[in-house]
Protein backbone atom coordinates (compact mmCIF):
# COMPACT_ATOMS: atom_id res chain seq x y z
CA UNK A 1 -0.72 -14.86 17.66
CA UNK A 2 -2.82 -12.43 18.40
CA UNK A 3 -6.42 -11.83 16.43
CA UNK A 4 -8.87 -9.02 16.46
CA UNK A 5 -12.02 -8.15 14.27
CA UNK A 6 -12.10 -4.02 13.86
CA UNK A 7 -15.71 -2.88 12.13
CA UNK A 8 -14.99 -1.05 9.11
CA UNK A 9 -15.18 2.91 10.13
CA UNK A 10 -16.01 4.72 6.58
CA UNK A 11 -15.29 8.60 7.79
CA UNK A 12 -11.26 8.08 7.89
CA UNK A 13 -9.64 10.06 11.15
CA UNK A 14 -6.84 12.71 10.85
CA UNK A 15 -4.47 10.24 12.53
CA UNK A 16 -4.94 7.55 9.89
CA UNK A 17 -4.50 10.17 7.34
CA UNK A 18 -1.14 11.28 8.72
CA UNK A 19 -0.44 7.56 9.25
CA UNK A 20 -1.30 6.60 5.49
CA UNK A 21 0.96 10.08 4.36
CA UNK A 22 4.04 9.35 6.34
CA UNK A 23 6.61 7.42 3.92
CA UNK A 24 8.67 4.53 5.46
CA UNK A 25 11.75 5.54 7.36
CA UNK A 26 15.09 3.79 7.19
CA UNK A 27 14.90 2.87 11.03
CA UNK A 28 11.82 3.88 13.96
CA UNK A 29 13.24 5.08 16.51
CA UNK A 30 11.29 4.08 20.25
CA UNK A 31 12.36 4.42 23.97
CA UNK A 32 12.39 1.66 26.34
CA UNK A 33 13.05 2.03 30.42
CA UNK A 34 13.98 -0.62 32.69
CA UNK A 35 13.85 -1.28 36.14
CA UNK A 36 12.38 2.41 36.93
CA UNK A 37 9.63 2.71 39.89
CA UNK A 38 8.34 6.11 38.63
CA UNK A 39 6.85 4.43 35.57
CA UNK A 40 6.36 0.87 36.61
CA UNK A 41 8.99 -1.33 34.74
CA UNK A 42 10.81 -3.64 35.97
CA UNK A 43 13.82 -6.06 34.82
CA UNK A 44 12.04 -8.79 32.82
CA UNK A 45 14.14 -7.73 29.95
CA UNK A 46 17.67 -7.62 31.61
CA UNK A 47 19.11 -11.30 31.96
CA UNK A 48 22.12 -12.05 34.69
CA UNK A 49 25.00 -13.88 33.23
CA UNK A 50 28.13 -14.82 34.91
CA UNK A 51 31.12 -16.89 34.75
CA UNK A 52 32.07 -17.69 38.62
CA UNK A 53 29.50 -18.21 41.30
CA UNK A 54 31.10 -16.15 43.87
CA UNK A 55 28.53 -13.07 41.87
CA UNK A 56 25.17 -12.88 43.50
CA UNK A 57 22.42 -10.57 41.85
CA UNK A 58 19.70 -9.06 43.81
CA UNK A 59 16.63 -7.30 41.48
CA UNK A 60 14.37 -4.86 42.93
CA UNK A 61 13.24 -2.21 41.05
CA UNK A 62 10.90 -0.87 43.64
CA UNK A 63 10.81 2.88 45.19
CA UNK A 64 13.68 2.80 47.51
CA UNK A 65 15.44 -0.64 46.20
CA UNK A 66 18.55 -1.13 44.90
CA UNK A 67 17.56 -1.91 41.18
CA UNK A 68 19.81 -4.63 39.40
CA UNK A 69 22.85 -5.18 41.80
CA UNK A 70 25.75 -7.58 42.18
CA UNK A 71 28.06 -8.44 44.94
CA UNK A 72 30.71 -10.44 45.63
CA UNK A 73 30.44 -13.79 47.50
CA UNK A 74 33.62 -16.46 47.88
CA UNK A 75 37.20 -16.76 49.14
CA UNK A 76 38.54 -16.18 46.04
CA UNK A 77 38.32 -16.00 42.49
CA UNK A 78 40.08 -16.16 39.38
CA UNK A 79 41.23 -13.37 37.16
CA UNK A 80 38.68 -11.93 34.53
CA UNK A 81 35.97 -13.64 36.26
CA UNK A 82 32.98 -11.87 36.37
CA UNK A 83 28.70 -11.18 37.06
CA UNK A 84 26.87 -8.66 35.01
CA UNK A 85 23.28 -7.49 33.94
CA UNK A 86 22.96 -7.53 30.45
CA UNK A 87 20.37 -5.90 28.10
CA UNK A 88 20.49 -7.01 24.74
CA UNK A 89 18.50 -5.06 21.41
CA UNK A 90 16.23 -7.73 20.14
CA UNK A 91 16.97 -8.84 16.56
CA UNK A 92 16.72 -5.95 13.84
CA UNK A 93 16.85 -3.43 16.23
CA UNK A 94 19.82 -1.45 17.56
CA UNK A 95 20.61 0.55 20.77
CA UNK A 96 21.74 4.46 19.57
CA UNK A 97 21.49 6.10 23.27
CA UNK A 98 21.75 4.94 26.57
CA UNK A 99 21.48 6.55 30.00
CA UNK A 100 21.36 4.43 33.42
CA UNK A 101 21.74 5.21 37.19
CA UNK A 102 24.78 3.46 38.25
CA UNK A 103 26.86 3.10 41.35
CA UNK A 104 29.83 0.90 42.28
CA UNK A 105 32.76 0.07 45.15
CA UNK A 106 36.23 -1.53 44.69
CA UNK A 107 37.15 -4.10 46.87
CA UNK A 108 39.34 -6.77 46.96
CA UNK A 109 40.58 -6.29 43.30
CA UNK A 110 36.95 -6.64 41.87
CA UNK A 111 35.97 -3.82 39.68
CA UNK A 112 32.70 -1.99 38.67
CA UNK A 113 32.42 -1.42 35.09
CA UNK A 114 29.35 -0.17 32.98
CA UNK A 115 30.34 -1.63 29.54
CA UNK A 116 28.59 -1.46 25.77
CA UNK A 117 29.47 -3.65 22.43
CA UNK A 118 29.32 -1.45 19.32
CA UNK A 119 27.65 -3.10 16.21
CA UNK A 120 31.26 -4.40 15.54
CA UNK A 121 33.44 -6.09 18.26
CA UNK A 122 33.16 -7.03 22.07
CA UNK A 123 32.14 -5.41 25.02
CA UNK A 124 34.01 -2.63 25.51
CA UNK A 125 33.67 -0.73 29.47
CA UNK A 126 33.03 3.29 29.09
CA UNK A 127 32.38 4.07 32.60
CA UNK A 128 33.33 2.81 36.33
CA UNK A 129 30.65 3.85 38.53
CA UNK A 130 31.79 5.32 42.15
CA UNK A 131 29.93 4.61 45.40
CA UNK A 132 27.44 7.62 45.00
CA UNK A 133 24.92 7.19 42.70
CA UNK A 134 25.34 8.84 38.81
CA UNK A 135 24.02 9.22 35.62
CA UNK A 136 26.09 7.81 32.88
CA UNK A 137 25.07 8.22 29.35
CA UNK A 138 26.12 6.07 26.12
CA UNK A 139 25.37 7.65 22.58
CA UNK A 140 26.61 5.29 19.86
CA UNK A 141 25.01 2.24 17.99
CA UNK A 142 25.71 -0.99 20.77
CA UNK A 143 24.21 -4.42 20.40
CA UNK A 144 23.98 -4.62 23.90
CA UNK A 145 24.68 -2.87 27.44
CA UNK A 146 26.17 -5.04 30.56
CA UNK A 147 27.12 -3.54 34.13
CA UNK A 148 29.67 -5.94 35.31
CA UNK A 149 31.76 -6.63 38.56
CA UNK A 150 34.64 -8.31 37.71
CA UNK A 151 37.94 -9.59 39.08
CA UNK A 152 40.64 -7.17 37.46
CA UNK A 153 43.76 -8.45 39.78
CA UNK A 154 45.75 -10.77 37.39
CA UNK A 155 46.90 -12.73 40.62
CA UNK A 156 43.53 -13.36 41.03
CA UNK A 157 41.37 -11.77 43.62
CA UNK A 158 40.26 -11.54 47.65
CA UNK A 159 36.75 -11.90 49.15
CA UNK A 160 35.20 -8.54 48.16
CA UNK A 161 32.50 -8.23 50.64
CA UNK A 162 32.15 -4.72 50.18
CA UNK A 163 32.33 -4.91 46.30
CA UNK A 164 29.24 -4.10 44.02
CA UNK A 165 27.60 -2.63 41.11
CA UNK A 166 23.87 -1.78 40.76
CA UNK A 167 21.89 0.07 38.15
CA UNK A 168 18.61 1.33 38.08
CA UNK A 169 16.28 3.93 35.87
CA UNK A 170 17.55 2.47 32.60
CA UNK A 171 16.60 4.27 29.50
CA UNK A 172 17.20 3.24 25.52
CA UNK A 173 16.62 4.55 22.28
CA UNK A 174 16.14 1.76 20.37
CA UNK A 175 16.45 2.23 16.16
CA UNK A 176 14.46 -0.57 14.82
CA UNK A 177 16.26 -1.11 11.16
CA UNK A 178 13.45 -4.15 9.90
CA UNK A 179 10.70 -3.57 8.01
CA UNK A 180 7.53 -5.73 8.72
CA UNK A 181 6.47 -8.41 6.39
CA UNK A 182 2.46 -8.44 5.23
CA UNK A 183 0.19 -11.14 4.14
CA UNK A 184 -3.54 -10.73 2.75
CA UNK A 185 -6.56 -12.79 2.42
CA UNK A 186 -9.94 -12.49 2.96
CA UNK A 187 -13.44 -13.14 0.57
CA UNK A 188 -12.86 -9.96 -0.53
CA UNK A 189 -9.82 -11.78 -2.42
CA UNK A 190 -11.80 -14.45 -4.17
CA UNK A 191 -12.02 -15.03 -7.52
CA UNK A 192 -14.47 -13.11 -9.39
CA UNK A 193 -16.88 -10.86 -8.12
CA UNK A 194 -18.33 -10.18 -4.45
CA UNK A 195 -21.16 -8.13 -3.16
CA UNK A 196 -22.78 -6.90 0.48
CA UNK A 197 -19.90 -7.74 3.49
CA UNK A 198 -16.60 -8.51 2.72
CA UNK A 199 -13.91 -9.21 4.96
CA UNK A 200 -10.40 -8.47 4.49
CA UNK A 201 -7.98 -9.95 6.59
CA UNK A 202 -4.10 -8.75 6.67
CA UNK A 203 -1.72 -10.51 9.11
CA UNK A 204 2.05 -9.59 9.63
CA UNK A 205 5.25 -10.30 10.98
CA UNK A 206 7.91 -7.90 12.58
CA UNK A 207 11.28 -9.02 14.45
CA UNK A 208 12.09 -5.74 15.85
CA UNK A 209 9.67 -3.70 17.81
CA UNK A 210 6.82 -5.77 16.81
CA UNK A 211 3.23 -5.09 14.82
CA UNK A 212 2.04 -1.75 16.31
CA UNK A 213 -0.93 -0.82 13.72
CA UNK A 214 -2.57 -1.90 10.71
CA UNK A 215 -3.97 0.73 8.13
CA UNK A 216 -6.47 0.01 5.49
CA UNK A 217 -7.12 1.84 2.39
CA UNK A 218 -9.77 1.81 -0.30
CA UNK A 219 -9.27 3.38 -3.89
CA UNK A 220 -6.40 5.84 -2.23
CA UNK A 221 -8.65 6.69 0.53
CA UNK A 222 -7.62 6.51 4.12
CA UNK A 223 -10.67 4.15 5.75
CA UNK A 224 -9.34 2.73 9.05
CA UNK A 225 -7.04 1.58 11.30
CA UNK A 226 -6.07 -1.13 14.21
CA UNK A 227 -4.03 -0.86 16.91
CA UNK A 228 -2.68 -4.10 18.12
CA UNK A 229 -1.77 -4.30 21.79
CA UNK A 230 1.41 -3.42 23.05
CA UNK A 231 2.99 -2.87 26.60
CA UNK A 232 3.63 0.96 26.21
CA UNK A 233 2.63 3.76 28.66
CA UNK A 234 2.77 7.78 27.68
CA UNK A 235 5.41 7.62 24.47
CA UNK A 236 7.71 4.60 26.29
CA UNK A 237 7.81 1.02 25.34
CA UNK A 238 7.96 -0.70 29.01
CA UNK A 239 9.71 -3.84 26.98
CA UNK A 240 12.57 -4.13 24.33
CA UNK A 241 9.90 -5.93 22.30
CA UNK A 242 6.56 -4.05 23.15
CA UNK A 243 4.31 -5.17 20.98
CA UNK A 244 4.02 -8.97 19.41
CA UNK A 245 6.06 -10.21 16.59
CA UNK A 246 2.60 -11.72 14.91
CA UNK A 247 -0.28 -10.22 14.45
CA UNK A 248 -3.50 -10.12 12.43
CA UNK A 249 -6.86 -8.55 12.06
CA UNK A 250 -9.94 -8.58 10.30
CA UNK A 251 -11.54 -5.76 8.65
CA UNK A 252 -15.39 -6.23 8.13
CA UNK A 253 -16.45 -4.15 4.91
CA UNK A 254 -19.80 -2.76 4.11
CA UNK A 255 -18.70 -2.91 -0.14
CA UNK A 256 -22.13 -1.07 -0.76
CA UNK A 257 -20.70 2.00 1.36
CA UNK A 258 -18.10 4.82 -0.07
CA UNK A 259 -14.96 4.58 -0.43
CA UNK A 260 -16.41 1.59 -2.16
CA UNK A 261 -17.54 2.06 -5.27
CA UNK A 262 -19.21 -0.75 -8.58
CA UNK A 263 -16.43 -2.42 -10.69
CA UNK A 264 -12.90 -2.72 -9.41
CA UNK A 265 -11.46 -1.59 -6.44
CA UNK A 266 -8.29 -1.48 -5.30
CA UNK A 267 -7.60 -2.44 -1.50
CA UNK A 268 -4.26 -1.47 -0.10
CA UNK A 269 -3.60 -2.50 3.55
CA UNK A 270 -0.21 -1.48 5.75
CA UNK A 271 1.51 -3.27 8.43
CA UNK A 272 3.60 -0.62 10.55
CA UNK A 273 6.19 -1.16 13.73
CA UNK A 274 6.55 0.18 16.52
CA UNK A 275 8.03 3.61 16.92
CA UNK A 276 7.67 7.45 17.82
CA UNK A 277 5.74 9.41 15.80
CA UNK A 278 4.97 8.44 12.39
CA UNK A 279 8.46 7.76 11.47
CA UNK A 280 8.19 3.89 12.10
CA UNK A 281 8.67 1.40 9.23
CA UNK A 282 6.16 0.08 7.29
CA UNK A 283 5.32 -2.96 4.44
CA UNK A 284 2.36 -2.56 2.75
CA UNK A 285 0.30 -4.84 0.12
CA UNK A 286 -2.18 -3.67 -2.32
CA UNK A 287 -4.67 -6.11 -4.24
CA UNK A 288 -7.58 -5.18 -6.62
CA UNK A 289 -11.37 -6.69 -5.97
CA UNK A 290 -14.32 -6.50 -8.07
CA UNK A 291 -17.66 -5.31 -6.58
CA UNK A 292 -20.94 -5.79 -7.72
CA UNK A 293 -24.01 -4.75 -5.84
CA UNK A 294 -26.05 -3.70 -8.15
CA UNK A 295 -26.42 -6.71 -11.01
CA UNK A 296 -29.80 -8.35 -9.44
CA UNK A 297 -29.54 -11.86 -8.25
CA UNK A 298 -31.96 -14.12 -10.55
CA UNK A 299 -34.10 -17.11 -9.18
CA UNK A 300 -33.92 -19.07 -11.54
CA UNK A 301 -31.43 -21.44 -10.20
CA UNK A 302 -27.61 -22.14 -10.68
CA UNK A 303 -26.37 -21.03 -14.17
CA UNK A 304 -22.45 -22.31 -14.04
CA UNK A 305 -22.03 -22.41 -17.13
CA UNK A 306 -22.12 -19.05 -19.41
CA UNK A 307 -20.37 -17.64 -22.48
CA UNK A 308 -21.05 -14.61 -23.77
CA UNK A 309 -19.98 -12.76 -27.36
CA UNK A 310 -19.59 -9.28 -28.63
CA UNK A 311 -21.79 -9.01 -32.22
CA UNK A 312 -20.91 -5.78 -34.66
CA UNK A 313 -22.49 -6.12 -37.80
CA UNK A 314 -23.52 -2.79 -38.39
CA UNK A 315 -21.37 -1.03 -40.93
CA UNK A 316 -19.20 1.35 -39.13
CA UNK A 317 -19.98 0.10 -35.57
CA UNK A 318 -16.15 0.15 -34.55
CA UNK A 319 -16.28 3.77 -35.26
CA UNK A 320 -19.48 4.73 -33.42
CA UNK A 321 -19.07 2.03 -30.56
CA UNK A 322 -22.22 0.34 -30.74
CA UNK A 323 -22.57 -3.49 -30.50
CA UNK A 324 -24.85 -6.44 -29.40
CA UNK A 325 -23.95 -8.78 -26.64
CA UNK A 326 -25.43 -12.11 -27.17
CA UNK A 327 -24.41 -14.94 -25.35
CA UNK A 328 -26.04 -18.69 -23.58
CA UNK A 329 -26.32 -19.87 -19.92
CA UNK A 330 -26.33 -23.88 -19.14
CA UNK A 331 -26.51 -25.75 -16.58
CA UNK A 332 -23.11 -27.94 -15.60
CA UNK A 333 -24.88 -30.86 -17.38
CA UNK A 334 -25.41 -28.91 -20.73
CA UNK A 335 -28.95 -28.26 -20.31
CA UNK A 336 -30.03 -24.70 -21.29
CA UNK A 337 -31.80 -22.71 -18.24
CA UNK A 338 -34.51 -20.26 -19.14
CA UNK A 339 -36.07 -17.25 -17.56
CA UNK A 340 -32.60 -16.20 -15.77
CA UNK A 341 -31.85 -12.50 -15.79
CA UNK A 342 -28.88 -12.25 -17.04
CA UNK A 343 -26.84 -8.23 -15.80
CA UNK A 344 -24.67 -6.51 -18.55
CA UNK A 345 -22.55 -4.35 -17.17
CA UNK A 346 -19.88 -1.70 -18.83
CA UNK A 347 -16.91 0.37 -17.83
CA UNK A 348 -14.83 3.23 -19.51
CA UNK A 349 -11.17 2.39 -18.93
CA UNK A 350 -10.19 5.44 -17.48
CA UNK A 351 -8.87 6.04 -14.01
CA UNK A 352 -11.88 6.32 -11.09
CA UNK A 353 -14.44 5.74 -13.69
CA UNK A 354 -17.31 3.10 -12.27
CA UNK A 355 -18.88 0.18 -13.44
CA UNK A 356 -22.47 0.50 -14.65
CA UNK A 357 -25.44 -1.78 -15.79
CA UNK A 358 -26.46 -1.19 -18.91
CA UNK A 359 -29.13 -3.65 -19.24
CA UNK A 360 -30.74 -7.32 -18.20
CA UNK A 361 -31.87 -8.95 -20.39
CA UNK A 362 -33.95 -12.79 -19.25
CA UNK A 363 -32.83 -16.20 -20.86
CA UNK A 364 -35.13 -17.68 -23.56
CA UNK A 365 -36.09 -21.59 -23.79
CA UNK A 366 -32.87 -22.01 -25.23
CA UNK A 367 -30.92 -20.27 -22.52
CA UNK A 368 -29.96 -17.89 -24.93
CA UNK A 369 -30.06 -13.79 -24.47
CA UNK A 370 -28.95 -10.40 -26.22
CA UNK A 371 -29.34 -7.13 -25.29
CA UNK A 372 -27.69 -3.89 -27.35
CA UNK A 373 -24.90 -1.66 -25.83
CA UNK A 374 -25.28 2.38 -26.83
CA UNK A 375 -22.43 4.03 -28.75
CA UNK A 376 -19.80 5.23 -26.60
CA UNK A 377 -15.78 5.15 -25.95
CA UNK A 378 -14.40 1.38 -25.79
CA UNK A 379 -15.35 -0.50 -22.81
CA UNK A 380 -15.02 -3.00 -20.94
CA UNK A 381 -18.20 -5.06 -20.69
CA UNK A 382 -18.62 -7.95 -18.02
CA UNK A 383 -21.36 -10.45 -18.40
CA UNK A 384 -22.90 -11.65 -15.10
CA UNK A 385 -25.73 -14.52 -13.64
CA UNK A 386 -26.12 -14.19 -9.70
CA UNK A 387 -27.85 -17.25 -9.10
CA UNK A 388 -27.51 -16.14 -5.31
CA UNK A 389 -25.39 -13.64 -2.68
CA UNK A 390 -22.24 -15.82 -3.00
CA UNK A 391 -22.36 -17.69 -6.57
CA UNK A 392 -22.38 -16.34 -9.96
CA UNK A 393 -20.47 -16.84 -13.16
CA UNK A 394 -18.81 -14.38 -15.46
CA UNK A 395 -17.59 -13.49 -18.56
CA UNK A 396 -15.64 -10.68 -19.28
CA UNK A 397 -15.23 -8.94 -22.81
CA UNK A 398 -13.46 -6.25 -24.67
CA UNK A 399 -15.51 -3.30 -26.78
CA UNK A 400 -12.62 -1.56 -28.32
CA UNK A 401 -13.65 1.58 -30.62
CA UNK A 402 -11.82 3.41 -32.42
CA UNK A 403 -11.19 7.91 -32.18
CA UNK A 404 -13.34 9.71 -34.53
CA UNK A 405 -12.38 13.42 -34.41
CA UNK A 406 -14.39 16.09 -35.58
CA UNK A 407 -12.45 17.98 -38.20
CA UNK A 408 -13.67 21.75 -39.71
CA UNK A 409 -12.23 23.48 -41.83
CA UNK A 410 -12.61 27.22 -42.16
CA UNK A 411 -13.13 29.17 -44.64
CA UNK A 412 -14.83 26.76 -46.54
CA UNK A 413 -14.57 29.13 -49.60
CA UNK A 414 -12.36 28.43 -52.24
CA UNK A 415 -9.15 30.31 -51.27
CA UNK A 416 -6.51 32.09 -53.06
CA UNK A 417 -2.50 31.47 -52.78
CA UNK A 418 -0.88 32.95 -49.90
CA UNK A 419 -4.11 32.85 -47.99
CA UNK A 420 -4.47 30.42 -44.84
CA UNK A 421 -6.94 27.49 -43.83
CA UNK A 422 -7.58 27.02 -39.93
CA UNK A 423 -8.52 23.86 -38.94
CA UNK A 424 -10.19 22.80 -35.42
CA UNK A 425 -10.62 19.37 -34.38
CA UNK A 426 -12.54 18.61 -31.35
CA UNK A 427 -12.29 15.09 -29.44
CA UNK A 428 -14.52 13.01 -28.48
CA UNK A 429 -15.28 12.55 -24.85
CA UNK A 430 -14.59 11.46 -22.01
CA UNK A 431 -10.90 12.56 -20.98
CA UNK A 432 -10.28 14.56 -24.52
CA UNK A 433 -8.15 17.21 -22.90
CA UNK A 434 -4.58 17.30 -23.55
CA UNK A 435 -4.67 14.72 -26.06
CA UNK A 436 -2.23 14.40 -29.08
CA UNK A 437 -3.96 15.34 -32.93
CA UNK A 438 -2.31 15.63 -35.68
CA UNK A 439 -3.46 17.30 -38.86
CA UNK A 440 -2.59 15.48 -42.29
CA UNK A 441 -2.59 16.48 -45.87
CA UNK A 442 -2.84 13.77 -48.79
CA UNK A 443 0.07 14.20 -51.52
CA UNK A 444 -0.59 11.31 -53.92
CA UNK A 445 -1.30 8.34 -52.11
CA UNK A 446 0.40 9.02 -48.80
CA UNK A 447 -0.48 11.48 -46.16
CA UNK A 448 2.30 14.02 -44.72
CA UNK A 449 1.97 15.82 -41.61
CA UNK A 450 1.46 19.06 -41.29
CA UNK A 451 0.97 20.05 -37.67
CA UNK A 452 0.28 18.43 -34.59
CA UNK A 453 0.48 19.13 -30.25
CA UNK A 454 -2.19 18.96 -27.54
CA UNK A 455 -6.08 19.66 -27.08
CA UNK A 456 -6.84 22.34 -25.16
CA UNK A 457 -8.75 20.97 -21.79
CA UNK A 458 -12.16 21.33 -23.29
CA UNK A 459 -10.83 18.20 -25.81
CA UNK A 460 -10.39 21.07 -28.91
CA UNK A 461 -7.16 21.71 -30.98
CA UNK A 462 -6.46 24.70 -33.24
CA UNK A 463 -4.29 25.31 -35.59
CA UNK A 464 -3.76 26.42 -39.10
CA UNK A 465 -1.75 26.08 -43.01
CA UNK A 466 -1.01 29.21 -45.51
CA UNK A 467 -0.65 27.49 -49.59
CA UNK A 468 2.20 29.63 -51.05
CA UNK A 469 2.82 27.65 -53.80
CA UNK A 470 -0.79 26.78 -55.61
CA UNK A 471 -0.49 27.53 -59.63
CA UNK A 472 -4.34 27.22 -61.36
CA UNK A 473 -7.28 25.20 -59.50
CA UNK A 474 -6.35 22.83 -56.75
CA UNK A 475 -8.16 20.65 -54.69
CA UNK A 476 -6.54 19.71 -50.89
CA UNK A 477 -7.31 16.83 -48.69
CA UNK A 478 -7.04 17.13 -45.07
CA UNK A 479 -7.71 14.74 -42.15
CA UNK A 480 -7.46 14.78 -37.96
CA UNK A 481 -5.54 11.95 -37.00
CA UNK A 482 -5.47 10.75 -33.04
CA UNK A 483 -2.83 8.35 -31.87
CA UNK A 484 -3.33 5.93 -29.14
CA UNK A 485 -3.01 7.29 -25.69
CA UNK A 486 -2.74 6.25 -22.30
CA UNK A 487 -5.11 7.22 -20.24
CA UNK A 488 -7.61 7.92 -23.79
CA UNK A 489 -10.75 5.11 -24.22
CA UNK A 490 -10.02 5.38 -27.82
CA UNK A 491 -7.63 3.23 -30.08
CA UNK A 492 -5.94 5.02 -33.00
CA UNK A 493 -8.82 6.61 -35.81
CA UNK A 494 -8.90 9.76 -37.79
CA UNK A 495 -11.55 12.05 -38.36
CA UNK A 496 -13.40 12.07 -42.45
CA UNK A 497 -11.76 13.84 -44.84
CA UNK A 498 -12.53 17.56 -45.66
CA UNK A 499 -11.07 19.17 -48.94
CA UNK A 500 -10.60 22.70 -49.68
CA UNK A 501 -9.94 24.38 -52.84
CA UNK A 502 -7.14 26.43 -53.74
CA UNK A 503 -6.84 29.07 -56.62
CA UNK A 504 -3.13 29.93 -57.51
């Protein structure tokens, strides 16, 4: 197995972008030649079989040689006795096109034969080469190609001194049909929170063309990539199997660098095959990390052991968000350890949105702390003691709030019958726009629905009611009511309720 360490490279190049974009094909295609001077292959891929000893094989895929040849040596031999030079597609990969030099004699009842077995049945000949040299071409799926010089004369058949076969300048198109496999690990993988360098470390597996390339991304972004080695040469694999069936890398990353960013991350690494182009096949893994670099690391010793608590006893805290996060750090034996600062960190739930320290507030004797979080959307809030670069412990707490809309009503006159109220509600921020409201009126002690759709991208809704069937004085209640949404860092609320009078 092969191992490399590639530096991570933060400005991502365009052919890791177009690597990262392509989608996985149902087969790379790559080209292989054999035995071919010109580009400096030779036969270690083509095996001789044969089932009499009278066949010799010569190899020399020099300028001016032969190439892969077979002649005849013996008295004489039995029928359907034969000598040939096979090439075989590796596992998960088949051959779709073939071309080869070829050139062949009769003698003696031995026969030249350039044969091919399709992905279902034998070896079946599709040529029989003639003394000058030709190019022969085979264009369907094959698991393997053989030139063979065999004895065709059922009566057995003579010394064939002048009978041969050779082959040279063999060229495949190979469609590789398996996906690699992927495995990752790496501190960047560890439980709970890292910070500075991080190393992420994918290795994979491939039995067709082998582990060409590994890409890495970071929160969607392209980063970079590694290129394992393989015995290729201007667009042609100069082996069935160019490049190793294991591989692995490490990727050293600087966390405190962009794409990067404070809270969680998610990593996504791909292990791609070889192949032309960016149609080879792929597997790719994706895990999340946490990354904090900017909590400060405390030196007041290992802290193990900390809980932490989210305190709301302000009336109407759940509405505006605010709370108090109070909580103890202890040693593993109990004992309570003072003067650590303790980081309080908070995150909107929202996609792309980044971790951020609110506050850091230092142990008393007791080993005991608080600190106050500002009103806001519901958060996620994630207690942490670094005690040094490596160690710290965590908790990790939920600050759920719920919607409060804004509701107005307009006019705010008392109104007559057949006359209309407009209502706008505007949402409370962040990611308001294109959220669900629904407007509500109170008859008796249920509320009925009188409108609802979207906010308008600036987080606002419009819309508006006209009373046709008010008789005397009437007073209305209204309310804005905002579901639960995906995607919203609000639960379910509704705004307060504003009345309007109606004269009939």
């Amino acid at each position: 197995m092969k191992h490399r360490t590639a530096a991570l490279l933060v400005p991502a190049t365009a052919l890791v972008l177009t690597l990262l974009a392509a989608g996985t094909a149902n087969a790379g295609v790559y080209r292989v030649a054999i035995c071919d001077p010109a580009l400096g292959t030779w036969h270690a891929d083509a095996s001789f079989d044969r089932t009499s000893s009278h066949y010799v094989s010569e190899a020399s895929c020099a300028g001016g040689q032969a190439g892969l040849a077979i002649r005849h040596e013996g008295r004489r031999t039995a029928f359907d006795r034969w000598g040939e030079w096979a090439v075989r597609a590796p596992r998960g990969t088949v051959i779709s096109h073939l071309g080869v030099s070829a050139a062949g004699r009769r003698a003696g009842g031995h026969v030249p034969r350039l044969l091919a077995a399709p992905l279902e049945g034998p070896l079946s000949p599709f040529a029989a080469p003639d003394p000058g040299v030709a190019r022969f071409r085979w264009s369907s799926p094959a698991r393997s190609f053989a030139a063979r010089l065999a004895c065709a004369r059922h009566r057995g058949c003579d010394r064939g001194r002048k009978a041969a076969i050779r082959i040279k300048r063999l060229a495949l198109r190979l469609a590789d049909r398996r996906s690699p496999t992927i495995a990752l690990r790496g501190s960047a993988f560890r439980p709970g929170s890292g910070r500075g360098l991080q190393t992420i470390q994918p290795s994979a597996t491939d039995v067709g063309g082998g582990v060409h390339r590994f890409l890495l991304q970071v929160n969607s972004e392209p980063v970079t990539a590694h290129a394992v080695t393989c015995r290729a040469a201007n667009g042609l694999a100069l082996r069935l199997r160019p490049c190793p069936p294991r591989a692995r890398t490490t990727f050293k990353a600087d966390t405190a660098s962009p794409p990067f960013r404070q809270g969680p991350n998610l990593v996504r690494v791909c292990a791609i095959d070889y192949a032309l182009g960016t149609g080879a096949n792929r597997a790719c893994s994706a895990r999340r990390m946490r990354i904090d670099n900017l909590c400060p690391i405390s030196t007041a010793g290992p802290g193990p052991r900390l809980h932490a608590w989210l305190s709301r006893s302000q009336h109407g805290a759940h509405d505006r968000g605010s709370a108090a996060v109070r909580g103890r750090l202890r040693l593993a034996s109990g004992e309570p350890v003072s003067g650590a600062r303790v980081c309080v960190a908070t995150r909107v739930p929202i996609g792309g949105a980044r971790e951020r320290v609110v506050t850091t507030p230092v142990t008393g004797l007791d080993g005991r702390f608080s600190a106050e979080l500002p009103e806001g959307p519901s958060r996620q809030v994630r207690v942490a003691y670094w005690w040094n670069a490596t160690d710290v412990s965590e908790e990790h707490l939920s600050l759920r709030v719920h919607a409060r809309p804004h509701l107005r009503l307009r006019p705010r006159h008392p109104l007559r019958n057949g006359r209309r109220v407009r209502f706008k509600v505007r949402l409370q921020a962040p990611a308001a726009g294109r959220r669900w409201v629904r407007i509500q009126a109170r008859a008796g002690k249920r509320w009925v629905e009188l409108s609802n759709g979207r906010a308008n991208g600036r987080g606002v809704y419009r819309a508006h009611y006209r009373f046709h069937a008010t008789s005397g004085r009437h007073k209305y209640a209204f309310r804005a009511v905002v579901p639960r949404q995906h995607g919203y860092p609000y639960r379910g609320g509704h705004s307060r309720i504003r009345q309007v009078t109606v004269i009939g």
